[in-house]
C-alpha atoms as a PDB file:
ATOM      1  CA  UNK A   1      26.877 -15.693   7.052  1.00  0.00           C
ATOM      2  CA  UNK A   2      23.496 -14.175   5.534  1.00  0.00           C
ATOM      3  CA  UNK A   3      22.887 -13.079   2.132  1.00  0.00           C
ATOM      4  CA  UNK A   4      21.815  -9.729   1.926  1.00  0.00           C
ATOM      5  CA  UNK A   5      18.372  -9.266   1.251  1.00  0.00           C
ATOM      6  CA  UNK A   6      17.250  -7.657  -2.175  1.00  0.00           C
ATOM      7  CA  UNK A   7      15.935  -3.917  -1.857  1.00  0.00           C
ATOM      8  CA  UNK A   8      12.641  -2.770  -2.477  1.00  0.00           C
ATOM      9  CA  UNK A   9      12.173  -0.663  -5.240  1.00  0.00           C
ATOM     10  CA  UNK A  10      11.392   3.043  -3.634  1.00  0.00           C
ATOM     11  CA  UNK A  11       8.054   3.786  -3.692  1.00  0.00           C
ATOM     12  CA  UNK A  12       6.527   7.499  -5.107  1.00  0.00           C
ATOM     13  CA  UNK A  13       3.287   8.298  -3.540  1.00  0.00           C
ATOM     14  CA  UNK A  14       2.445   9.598  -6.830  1.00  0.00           C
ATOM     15  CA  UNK A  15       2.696   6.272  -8.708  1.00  0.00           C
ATOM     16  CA  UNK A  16       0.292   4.385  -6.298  1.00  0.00           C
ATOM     17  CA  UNK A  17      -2.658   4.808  -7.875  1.00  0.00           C
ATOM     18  CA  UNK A  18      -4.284   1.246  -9.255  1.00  0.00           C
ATOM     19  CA  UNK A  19      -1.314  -0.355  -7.420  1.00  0.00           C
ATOM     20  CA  UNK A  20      -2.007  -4.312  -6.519  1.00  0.00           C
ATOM     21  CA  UNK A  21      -0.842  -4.994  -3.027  1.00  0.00           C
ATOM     22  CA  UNK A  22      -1.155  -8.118  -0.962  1.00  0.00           C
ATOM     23  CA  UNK A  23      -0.915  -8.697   3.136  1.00  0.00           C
ATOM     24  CA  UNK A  24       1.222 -10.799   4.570  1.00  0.00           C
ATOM     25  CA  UNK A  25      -1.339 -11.628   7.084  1.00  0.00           C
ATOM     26  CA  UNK A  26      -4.838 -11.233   6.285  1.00  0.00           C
ATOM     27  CA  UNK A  27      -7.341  -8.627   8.035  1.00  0.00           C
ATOM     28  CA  UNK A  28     -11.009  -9.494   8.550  1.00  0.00           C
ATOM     29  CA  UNK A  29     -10.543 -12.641   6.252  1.00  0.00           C
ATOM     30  CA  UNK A  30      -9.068 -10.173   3.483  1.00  0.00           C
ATOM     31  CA  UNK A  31      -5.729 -10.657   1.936  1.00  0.00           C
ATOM     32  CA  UNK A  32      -5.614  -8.572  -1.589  1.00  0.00           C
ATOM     33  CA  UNK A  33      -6.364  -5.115  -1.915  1.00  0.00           C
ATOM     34  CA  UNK A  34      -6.164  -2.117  -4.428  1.00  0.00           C
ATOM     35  CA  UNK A  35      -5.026   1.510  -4.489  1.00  0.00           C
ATOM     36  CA  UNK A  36      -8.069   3.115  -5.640  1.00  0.00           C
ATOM     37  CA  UNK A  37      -7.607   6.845  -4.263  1.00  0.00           C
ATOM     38  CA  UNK A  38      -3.752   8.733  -3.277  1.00  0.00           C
ATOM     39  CA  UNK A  39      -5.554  11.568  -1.066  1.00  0.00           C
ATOM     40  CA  UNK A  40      -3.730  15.057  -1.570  1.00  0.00           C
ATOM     41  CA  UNK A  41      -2.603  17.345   0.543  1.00  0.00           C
ATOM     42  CA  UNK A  42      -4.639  20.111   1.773  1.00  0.00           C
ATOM     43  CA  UNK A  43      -2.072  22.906   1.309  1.00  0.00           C
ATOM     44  CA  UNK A  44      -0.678  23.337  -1.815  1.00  0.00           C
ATOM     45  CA  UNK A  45       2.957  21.770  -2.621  1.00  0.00           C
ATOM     46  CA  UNK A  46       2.294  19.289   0.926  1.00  0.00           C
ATOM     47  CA  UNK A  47       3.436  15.709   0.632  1.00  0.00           C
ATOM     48  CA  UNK A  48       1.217  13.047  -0.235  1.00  0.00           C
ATOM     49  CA  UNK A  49       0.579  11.228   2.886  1.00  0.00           C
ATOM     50  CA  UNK A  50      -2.670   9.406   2.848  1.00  0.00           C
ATOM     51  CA  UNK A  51      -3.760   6.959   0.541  1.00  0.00           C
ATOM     52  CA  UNK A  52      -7.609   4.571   0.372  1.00  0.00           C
ATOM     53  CA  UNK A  53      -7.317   0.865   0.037  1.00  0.00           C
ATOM     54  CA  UNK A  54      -9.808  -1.086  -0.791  1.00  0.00           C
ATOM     55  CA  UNK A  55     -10.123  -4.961  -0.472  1.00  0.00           C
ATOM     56  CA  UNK A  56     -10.946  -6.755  -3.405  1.00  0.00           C
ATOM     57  CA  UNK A  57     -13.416  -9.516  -2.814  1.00  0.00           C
ATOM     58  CA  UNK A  58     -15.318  -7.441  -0.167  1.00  0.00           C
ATOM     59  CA  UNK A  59     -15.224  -3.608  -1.681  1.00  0.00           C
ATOM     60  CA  UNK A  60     -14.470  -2.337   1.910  1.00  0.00           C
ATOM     61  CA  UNK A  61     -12.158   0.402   1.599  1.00  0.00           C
ATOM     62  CA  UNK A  62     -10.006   1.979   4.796  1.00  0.00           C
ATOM     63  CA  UNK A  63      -7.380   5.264   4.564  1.00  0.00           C
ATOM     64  CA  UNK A  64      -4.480   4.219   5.766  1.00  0.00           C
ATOM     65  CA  UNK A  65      -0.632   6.323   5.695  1.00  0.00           C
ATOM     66  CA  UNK A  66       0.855   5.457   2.331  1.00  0.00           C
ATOM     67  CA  UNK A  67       4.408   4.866   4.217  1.00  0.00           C
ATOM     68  CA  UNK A  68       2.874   1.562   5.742  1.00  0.00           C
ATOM     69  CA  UNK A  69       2.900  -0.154   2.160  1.00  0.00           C
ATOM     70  CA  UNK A  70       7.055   0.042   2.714  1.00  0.00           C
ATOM     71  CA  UNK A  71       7.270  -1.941   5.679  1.00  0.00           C
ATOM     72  CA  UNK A  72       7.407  -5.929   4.183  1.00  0.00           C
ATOM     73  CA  UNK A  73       6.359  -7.558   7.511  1.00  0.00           C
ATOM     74  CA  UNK A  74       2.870  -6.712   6.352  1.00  0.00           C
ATOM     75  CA  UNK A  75       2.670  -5.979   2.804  1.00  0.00           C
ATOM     76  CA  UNK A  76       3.927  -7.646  -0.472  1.00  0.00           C
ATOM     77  CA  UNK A  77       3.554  -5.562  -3.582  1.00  0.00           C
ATOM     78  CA  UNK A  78       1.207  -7.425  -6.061  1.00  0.00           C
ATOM     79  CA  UNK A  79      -1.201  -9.917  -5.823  1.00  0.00           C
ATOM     80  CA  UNK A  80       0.236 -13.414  -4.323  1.00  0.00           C
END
């Protein structure tokens, strides 16, 4: 019998900003990245649904859906 796995905190779109995130497996030799920008919408009241990453030992930065950051198969929340 399995344990049951621990749930992620929810995430707010809102509260990304400066957020420390780390991929499971690393893209173009980059593993740690950084919230730097949660895009708004372009009609007022829309849902946030774009946020900008940016790696932290290169400075490349790349917009990605903010929904992707829930899905633990590719990202770990913090720096690891």
């Amino acid at each position: 019998m399995s344990l049951p796995s621990a749930p992620m905190n929810p995430l707010n779109p809102k509260k990304l900003l400066l957020s420390k995130w780390t991929a499971v497996t690393p893209m173009a030799r980059q593993k740690h990245f950084l919230v730097i920008s949660v895009l708004e919408p372009e009609l007022p009241g829309g849902k946030v649904e774009w946020i900008e990453l940016q790696a932290v030992h290169s400075g490349a930065s790349s917009r990605m859906a903010w929904r992707a950051l829930k899905d633990s198969s590719h990202w770990l929340q913090g720096w690891r």
